[in-house]
N, C-alpha and C. Protein backbone atom coordinates (compact mmCIF):
# COMPACT_ATOMS: atom_id res chain seq x y z
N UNK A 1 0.83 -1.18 0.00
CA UNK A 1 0.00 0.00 0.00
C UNK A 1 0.87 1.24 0.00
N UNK A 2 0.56 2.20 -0.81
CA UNK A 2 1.33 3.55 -0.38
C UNK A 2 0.60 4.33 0.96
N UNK A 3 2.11 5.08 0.86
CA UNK A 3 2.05 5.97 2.81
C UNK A 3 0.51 6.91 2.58
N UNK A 4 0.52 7.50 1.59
CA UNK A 4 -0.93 8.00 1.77
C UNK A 4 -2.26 6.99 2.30
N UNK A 5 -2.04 5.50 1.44
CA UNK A 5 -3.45 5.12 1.63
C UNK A 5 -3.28 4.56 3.43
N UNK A 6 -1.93 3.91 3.64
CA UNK A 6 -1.75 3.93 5.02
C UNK A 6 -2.08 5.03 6.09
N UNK A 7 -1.84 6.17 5.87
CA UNK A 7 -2.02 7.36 6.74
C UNK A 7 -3.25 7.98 6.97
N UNK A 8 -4.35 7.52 5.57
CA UNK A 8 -5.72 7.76 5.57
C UNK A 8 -6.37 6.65 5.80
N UNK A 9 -6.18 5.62 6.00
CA UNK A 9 -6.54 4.31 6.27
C UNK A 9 -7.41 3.99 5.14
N UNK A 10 -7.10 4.00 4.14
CA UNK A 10 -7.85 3.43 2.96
C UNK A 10 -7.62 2.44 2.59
N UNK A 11 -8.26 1.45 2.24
CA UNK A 11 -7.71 0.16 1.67
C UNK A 11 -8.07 -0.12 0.27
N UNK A 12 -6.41 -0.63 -0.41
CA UNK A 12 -6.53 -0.69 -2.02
C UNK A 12 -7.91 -1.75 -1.91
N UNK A 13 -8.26 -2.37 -3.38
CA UNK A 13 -9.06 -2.86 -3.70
C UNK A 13 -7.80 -3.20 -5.16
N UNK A 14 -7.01 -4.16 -4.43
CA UNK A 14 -6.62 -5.12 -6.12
C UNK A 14 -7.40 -5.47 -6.94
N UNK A 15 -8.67 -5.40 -6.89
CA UNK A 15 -9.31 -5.85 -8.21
C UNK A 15 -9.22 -5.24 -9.00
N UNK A 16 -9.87 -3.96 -8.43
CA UNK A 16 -9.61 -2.68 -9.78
C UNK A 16 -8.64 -2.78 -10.34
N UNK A 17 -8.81 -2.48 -12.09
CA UNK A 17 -7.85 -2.18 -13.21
C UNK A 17 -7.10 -1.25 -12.75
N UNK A 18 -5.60 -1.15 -12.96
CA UNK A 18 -5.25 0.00 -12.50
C UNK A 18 -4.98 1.03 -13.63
N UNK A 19 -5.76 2.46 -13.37
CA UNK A 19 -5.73 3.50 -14.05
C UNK A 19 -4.33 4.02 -14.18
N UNK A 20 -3.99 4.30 -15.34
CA UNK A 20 -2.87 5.01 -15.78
C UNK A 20 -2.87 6.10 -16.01
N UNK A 21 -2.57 7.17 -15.63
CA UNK A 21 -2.58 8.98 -15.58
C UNK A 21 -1.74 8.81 -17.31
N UNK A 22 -2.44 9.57 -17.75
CA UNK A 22 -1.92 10.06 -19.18
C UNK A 22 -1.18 11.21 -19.04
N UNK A 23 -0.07 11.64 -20.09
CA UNK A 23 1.04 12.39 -19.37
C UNK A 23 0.48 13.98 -19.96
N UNK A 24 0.92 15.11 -19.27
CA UNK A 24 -0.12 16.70 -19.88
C UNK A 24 1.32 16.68 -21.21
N UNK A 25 0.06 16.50 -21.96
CA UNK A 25 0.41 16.67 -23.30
C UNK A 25 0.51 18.73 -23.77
N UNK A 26 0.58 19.32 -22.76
CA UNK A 26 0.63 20.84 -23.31
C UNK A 26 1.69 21.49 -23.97
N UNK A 27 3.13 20.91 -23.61
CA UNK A 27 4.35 21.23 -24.64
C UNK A 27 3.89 20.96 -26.16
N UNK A 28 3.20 19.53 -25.95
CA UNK A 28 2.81 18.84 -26.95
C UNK A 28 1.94 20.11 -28.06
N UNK A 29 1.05 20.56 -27.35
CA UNK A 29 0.54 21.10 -28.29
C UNK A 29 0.75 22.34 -28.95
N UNK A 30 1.57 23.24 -27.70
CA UNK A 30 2.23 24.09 -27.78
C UNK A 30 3.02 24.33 -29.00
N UNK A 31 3.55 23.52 -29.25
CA UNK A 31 5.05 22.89 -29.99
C UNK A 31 4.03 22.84 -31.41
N UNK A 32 3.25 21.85 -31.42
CA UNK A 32 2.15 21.81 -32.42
C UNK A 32 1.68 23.30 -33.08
N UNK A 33 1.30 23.98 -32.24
CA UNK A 33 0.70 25.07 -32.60
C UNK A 33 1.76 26.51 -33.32
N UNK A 34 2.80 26.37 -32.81
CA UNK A 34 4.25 26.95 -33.30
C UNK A 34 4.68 26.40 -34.53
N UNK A 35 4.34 25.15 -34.79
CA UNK A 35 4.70 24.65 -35.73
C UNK A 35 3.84 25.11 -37.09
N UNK A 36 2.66 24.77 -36.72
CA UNK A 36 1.60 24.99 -37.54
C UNK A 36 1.33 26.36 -38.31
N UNK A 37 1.28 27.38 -36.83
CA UNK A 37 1.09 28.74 -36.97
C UNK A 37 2.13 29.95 -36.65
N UNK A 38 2.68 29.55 -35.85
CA UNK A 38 3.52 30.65 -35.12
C UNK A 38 4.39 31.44 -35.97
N UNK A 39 4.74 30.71 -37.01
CA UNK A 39 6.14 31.08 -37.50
C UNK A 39 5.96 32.30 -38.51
N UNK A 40 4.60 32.73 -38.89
CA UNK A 40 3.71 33.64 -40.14
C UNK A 40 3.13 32.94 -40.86
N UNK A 41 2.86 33.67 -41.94
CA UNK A 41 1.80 33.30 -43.03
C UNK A 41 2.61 32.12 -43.93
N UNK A 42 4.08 32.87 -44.40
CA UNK A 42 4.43 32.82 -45.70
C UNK A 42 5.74 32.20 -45.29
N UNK A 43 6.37 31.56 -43.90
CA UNK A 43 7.25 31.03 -43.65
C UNK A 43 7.62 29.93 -43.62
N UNK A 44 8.08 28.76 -44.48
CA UNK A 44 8.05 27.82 -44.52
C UNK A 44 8.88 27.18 -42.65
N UNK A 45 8.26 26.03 -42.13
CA UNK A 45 8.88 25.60 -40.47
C UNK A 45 10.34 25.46 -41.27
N UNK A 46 11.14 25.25 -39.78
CA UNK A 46 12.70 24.62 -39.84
C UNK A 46 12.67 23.24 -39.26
N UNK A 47 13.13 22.24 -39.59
CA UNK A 47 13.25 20.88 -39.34
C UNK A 47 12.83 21.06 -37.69
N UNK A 48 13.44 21.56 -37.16
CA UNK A 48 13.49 21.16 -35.50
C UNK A 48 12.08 21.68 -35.56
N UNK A 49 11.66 22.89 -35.64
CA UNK A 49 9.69 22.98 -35.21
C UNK A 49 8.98 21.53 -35.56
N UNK A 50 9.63 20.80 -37.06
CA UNK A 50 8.64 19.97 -37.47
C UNK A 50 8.84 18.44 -36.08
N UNK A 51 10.52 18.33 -36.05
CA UNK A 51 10.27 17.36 -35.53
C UNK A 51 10.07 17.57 -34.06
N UNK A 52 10.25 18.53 -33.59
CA UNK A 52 9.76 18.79 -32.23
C UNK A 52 8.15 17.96 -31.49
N UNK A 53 7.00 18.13 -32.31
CA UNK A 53 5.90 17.76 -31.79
C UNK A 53 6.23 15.97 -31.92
N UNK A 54 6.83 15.40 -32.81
CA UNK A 54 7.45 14.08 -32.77
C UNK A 54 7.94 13.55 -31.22
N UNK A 55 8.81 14.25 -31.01
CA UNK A 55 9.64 13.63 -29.86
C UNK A 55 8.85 13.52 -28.75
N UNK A 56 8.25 15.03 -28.72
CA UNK A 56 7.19 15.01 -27.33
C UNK A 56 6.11 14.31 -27.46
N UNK A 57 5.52 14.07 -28.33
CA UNK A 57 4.28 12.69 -28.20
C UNK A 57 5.31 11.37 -28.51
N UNK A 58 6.16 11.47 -28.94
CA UNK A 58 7.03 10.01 -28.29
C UNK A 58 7.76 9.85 -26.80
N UNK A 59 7.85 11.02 -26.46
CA UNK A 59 8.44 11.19 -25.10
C UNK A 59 7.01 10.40 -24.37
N UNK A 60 6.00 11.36 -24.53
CA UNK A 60 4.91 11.09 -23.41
C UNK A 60 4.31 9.72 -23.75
N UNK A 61 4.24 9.35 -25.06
CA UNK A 61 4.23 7.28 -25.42
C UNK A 61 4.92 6.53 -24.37
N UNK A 62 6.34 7.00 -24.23
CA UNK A 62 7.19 6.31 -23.52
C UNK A 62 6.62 6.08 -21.98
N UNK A 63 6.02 7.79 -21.56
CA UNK A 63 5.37 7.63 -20.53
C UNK A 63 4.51 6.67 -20.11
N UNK A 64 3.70 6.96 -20.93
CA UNK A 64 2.45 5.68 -20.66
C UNK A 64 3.32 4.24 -21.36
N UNK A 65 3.97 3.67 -21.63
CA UNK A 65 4.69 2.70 -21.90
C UNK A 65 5.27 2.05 -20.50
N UNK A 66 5.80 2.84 -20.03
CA UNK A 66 6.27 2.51 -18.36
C UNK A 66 5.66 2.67 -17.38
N UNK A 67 4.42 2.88 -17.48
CA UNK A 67 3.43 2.84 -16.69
C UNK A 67 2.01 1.78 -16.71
N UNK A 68 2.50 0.90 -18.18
CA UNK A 68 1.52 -0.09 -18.21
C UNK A 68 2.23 -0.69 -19.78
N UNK A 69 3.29 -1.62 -19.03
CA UNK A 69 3.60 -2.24 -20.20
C UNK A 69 2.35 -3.44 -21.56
N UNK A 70 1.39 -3.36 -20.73
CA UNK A 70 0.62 -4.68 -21.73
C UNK A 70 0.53 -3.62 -22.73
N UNK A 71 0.25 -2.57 -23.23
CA UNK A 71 0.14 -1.98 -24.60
C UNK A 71 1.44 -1.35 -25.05
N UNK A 72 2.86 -2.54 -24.85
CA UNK A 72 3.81 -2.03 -25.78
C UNK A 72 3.50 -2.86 -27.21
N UNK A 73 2.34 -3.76 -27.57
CA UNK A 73 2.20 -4.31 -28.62
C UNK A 73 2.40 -2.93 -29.82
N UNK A 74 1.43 -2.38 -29.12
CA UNK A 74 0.96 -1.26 -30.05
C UNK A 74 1.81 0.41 -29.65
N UNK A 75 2.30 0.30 -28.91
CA UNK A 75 3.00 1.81 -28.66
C UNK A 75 4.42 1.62 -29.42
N UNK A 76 5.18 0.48 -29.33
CA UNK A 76 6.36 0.94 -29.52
C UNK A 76 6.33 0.56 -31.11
N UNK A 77 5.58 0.53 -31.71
CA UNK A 77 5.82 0.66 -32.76
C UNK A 77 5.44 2.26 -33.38
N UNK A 78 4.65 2.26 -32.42
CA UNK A 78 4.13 3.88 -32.76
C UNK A 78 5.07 5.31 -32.13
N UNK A 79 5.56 4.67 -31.14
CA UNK A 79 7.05 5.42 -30.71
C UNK A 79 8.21 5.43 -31.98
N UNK A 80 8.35 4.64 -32.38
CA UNK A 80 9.26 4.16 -33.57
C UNK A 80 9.16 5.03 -34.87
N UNK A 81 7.61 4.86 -34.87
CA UNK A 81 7.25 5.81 -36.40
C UNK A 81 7.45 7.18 -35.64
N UNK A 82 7.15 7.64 -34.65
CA UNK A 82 7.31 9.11 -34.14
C UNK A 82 8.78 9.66 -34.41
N UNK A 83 9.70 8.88 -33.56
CA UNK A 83 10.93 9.06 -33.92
C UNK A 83 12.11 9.10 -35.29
N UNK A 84 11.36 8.28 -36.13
CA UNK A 84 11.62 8.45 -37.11
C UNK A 84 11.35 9.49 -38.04
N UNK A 85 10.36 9.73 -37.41
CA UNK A 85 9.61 11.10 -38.26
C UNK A 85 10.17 12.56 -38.23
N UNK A 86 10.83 12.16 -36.51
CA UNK A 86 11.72 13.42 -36.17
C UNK A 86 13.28 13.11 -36.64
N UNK A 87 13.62 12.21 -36.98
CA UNK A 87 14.83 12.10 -37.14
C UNK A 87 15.36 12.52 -39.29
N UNK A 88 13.95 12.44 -39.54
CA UNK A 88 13.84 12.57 -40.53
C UNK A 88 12.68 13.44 -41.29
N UNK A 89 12.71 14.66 -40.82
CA UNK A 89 11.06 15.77 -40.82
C UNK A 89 11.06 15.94 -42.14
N UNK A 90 9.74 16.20 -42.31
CA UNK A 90 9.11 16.32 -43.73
C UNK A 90 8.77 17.96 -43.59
N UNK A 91 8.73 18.28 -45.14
CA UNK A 91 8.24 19.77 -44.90
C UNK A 91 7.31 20.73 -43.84
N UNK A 92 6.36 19.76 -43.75
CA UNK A 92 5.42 20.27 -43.29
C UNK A 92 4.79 18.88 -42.28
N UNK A 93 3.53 19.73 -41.49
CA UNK A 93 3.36 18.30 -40.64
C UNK A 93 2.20 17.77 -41.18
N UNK A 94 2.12 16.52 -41.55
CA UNK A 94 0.59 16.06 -42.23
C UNK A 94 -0.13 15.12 -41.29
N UNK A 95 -0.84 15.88 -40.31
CA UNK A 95 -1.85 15.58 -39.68
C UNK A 95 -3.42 15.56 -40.47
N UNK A 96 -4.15 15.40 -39.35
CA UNK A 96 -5.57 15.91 -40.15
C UNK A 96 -6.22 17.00 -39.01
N UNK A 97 -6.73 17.84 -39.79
CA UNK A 97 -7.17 19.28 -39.48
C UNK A 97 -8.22 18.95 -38.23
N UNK A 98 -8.59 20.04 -37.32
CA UNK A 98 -9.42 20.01 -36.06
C UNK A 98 -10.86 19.64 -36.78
N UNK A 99 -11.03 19.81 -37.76
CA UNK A 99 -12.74 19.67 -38.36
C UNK A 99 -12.86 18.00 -38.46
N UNK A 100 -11.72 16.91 -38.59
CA UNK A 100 -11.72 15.64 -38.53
C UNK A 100 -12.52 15.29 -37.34
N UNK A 101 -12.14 15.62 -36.26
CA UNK A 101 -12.57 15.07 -35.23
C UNK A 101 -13.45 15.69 -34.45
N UNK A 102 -14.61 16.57 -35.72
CA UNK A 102 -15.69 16.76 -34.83
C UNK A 102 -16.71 15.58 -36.09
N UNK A 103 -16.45 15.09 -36.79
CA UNK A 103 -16.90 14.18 -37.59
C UNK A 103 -16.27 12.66 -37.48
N UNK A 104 -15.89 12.68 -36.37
CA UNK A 104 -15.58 11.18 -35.54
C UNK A 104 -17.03 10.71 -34.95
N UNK A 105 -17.39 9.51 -35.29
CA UNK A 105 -18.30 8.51 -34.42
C UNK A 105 -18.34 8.67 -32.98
N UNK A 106 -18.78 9.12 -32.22
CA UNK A 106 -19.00 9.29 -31.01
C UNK A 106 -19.78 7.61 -30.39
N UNK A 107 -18.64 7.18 -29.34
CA UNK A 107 -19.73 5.75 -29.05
C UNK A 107 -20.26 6.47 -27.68
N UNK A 108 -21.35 5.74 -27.32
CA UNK A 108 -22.49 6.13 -26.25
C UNK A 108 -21.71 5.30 -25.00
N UNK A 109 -21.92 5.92 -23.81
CA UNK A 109 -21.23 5.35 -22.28
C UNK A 109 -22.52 3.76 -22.56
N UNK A 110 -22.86 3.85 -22.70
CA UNK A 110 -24.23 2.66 -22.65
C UNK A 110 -23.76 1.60 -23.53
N UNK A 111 -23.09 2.19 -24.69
CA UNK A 111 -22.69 0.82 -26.17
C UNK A 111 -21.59 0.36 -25.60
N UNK A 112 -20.65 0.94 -24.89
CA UNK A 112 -19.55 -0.06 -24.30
C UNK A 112 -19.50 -0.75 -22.81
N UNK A 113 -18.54 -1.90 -23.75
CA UNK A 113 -18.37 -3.29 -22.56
C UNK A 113 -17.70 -2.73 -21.17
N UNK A 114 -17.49 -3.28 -20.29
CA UNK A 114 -16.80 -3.41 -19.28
C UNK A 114 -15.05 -3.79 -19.53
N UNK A 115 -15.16 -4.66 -20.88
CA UNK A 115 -13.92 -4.62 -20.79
C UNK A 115 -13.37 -4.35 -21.69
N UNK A 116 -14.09 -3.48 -22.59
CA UNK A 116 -13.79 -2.91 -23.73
C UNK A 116 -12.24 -1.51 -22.93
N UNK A 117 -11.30 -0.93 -23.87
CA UNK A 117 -10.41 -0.12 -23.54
C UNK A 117 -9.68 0.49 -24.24
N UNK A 118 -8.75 1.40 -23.94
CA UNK A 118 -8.30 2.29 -25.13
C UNK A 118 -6.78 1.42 -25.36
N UNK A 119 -6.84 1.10 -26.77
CA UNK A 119 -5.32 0.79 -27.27
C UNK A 119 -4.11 1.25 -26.69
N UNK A 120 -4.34 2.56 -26.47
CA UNK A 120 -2.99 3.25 -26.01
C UNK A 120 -2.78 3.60 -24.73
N UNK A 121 -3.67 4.30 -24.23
CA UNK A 121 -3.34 4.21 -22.67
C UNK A 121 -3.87 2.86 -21.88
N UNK A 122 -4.38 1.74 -22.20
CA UNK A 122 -5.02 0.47 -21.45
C UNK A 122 -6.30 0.52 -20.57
N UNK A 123 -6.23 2.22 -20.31
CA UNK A 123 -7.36 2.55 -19.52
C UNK A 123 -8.59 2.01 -19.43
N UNK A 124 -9.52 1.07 -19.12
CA UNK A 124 -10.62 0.88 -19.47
C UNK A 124 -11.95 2.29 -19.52
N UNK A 125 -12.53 2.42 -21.11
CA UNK A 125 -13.28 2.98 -20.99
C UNK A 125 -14.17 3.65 -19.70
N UNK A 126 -14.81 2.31 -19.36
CA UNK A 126 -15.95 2.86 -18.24
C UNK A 126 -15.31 3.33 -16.73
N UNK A 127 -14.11 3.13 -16.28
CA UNK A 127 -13.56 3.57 -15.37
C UNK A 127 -13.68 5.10 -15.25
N UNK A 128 -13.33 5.95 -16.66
CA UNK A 128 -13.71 7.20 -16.64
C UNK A 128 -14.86 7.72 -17.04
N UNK A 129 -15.47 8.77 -15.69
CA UNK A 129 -17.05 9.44 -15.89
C UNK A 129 -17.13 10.57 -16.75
N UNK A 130 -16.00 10.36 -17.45
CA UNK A 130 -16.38 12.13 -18.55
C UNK A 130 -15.35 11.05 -19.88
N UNK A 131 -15.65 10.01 -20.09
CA UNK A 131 -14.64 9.74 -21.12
C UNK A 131 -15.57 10.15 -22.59
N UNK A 132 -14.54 10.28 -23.51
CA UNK A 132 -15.62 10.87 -24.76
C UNK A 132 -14.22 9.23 -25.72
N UNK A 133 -15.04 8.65 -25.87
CA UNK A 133 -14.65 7.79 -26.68
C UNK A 133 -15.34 7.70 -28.31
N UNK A 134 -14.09 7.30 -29.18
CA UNK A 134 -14.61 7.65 -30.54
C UNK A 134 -14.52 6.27 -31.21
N UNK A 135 -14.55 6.47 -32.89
CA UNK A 135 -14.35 5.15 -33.68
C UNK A 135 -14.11 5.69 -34.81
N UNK A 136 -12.62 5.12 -35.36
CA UNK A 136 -12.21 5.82 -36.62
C UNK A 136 -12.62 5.02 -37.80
N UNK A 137 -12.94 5.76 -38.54
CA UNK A 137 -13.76 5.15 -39.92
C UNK A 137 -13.05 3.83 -40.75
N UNK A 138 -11.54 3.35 -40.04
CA UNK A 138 -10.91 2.00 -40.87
C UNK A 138 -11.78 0.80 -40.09
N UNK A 139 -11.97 0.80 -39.09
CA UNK A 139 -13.16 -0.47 -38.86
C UNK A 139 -13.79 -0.50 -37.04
N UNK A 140 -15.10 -1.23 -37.30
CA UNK A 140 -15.88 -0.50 -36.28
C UNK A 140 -15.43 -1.09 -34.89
N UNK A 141 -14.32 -1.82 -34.77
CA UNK A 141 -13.64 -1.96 -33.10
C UNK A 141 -12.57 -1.48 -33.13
N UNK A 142 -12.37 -0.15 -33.39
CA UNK A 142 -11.22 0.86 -33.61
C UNK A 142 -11.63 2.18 -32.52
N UNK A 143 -11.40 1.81 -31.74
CA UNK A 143 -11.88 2.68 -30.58
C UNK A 143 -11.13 3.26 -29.96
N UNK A 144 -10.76 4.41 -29.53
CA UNK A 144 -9.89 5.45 -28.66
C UNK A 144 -10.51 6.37 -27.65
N UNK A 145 -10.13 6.14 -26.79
CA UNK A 145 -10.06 7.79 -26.36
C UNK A 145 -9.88 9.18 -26.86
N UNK A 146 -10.52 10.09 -26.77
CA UNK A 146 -10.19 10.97 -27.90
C UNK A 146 -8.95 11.69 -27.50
N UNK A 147 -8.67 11.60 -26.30
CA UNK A 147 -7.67 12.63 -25.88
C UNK A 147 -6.21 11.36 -26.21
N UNK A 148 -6.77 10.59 -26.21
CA UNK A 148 -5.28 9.34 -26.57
C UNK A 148 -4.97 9.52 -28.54
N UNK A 149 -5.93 9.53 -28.62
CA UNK A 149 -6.28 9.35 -30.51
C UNK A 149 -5.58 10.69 -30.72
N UNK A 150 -5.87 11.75 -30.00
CA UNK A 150 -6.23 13.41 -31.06
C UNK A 150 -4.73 13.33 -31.24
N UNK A 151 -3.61 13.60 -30.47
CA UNK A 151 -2.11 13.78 -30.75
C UNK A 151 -1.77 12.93 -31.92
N UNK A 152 -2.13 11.62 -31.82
CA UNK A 152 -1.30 10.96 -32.77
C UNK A 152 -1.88 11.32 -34.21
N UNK A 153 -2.96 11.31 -34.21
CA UNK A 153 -4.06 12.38 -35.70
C UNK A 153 -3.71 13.43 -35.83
N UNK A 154 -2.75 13.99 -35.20
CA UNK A 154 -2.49 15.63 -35.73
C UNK A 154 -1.13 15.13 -36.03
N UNK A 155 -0.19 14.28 -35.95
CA UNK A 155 0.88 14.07 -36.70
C UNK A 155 0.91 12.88 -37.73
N UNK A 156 -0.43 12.52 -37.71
CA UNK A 156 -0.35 10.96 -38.68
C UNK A 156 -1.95 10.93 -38.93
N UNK A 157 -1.84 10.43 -40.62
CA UNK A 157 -3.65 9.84 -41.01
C UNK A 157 -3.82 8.87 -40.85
N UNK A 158 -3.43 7.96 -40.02
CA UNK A 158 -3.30 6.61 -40.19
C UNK A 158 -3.52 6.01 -38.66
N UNK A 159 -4.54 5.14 -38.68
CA UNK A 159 -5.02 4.39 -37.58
C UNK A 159 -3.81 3.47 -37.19
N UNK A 160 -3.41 3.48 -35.59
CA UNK A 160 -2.10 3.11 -35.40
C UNK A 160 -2.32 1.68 -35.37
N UNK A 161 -3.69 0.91 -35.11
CA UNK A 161 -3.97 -0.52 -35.00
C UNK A 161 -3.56 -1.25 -36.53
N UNK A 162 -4.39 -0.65 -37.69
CA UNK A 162 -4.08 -1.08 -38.81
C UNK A 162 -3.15 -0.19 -39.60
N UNK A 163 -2.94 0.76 -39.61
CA UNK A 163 -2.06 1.60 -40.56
C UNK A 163 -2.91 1.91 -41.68
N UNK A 164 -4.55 1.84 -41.88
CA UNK A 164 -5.01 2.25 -43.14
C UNK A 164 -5.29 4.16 -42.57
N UNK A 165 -5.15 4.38 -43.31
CA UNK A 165 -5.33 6.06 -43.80
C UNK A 165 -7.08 6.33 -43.38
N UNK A 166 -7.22 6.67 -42.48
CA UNK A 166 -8.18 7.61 -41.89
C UNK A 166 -8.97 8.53 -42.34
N UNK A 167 -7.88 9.53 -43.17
CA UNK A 167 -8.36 11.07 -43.73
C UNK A 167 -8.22 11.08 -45.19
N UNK A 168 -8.54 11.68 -45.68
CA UNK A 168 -8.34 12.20 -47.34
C UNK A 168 -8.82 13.41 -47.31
N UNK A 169 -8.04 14.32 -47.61
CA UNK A 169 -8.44 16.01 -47.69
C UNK A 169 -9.57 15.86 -49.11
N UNK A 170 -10.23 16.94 -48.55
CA UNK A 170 -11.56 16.98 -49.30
C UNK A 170 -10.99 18.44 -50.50
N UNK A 171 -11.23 17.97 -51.67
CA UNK A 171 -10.47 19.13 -52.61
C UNK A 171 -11.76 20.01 -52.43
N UNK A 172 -11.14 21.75 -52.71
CA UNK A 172 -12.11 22.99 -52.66
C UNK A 172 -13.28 22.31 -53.26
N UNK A 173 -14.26 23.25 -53.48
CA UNK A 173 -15.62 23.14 -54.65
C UNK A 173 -14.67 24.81 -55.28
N UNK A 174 -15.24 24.53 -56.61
CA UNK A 174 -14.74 25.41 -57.62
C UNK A 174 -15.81 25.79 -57.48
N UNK A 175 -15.86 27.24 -57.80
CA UNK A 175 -16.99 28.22 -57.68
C UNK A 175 -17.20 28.45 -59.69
N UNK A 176 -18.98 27.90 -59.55
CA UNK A 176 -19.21 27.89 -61.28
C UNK A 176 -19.83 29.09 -60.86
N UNK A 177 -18.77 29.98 -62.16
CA UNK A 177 -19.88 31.69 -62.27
C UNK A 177 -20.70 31.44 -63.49
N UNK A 178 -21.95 32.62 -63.23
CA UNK A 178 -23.13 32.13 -63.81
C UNK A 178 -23.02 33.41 -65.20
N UNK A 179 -23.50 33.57 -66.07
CA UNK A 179 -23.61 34.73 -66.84
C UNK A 179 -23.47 35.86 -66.33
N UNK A 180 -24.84 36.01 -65.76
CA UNK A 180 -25.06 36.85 -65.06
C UNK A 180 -24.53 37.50 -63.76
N UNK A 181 -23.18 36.55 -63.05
CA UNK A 181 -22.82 36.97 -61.99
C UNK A 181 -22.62 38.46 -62.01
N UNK A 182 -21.46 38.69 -63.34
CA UNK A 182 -20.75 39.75 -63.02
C UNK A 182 -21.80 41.01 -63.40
N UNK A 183 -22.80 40.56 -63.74
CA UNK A 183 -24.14 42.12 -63.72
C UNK A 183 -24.79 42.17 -62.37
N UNK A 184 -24.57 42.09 -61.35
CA UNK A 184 -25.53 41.34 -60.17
C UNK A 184 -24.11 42.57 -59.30
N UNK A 185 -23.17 42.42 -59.54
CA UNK A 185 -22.47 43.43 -58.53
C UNK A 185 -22.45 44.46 -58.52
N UNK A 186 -22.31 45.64 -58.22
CA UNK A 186 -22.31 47.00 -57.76
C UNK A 186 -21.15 47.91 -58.73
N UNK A 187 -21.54 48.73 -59.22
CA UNK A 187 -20.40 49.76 -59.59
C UNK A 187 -19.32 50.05 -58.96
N UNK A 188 -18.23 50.30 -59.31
CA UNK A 188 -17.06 50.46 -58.37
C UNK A 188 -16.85 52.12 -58.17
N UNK A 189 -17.26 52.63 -56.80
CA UNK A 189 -17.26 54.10 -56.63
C UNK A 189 -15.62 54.20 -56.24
N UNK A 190 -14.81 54.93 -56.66
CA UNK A 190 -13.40 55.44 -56.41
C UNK A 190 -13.40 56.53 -55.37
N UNK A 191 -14.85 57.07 -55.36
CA UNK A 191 -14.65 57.86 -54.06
C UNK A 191 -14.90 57.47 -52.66
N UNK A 192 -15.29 56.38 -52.19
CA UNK A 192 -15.46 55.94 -51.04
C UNK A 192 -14.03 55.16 -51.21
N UNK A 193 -13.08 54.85 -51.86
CA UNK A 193 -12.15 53.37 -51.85
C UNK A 193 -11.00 53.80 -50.56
């Protein structure tokens, strides 16, 4: 038992799964957001911005890696692609945009098992009372946490269980002008300009 639960006289309950604290991903996003935006409009990043958000969601993998080894099936391979990614940055970072994941499957606290859980942190779903669990469109027992899922989706399209591609950017709509558009607008006054 730890000195706290001794000193409050609490007694564990080994049955319970044990919950794994997920690590504050805020450098994480920080780093993300510098990357993305910070730098101006018209500035292409420098290798280190790109691979920066790499290391730190492989850093914090590692975290939860040593804190519940049964999901190194699936982390250290996904640590692996992180690191590589930083060791080797691409222009730019090809995530998928914040509008992805308001068009994620939302599963209901009611549709999941007891022993249903998230791939990456091991956490079991129902243990947490505010969990927002999702399902990515490569197949329907592809389930995350959203706060486990969102990091690795902003540096990768690709579901870390199967590796199929998630996202496909949706090309513009071309705007068809009509005949008549350009009679429909207003005179151009030079004295108000």
């Amino acid at each position: 038992m730890a000195e706290y639960e001794v000193e409050h006289g609490i007694k564990s309950d080994e049955s319970k799964s044990k919950h794994i604290d997920r690590p504050d991903l805020s450098s994480f996003y920080s780093e993300l957001d510098y990357s993305t935006s910070g730098r101006g409009a018209h500035a292409s990043p420098e290798p280190d911005h790109v691979a920066a958000p790499h290391l730190l969601l492989a850093d914090a993998y590692n975290h939860i890696l040593r804190d519940n080894p049964n999901v190194s099936a699936l982390l250290e391979p996904m640590i692996e692609q992180l690191l590589s990614a930083a060791d080797h940055p691409q222009a730019e970072l090809k995530g998928v945009p914040n509008s992805f994941f308001d068009e994620l499957e939302r599963v209901e606290r009611k549709k999941l098992k007891p022993d249903d859980d998230c791939p990456i942190c091991g956490n079991a779903f129902l243990d947490d009372k505010h969990i927002l669990v999702v399902r990515l469109p490569c197949h329907k027992d592809h389930m995350f946490d959203l706060e486990c899922i969102q990091p690795w989706l902003k540096l990768n399209t690709t579901c870390p269980l199967d590796r199929k591609d998630v996202y496909t950017p949706k090309k513009p709509e071309k705007k068809v002008e009509t005949p008549h558009a350009a009679d429909d607008e207003e005179e151009w006054d030079d004295m108000y300009a």
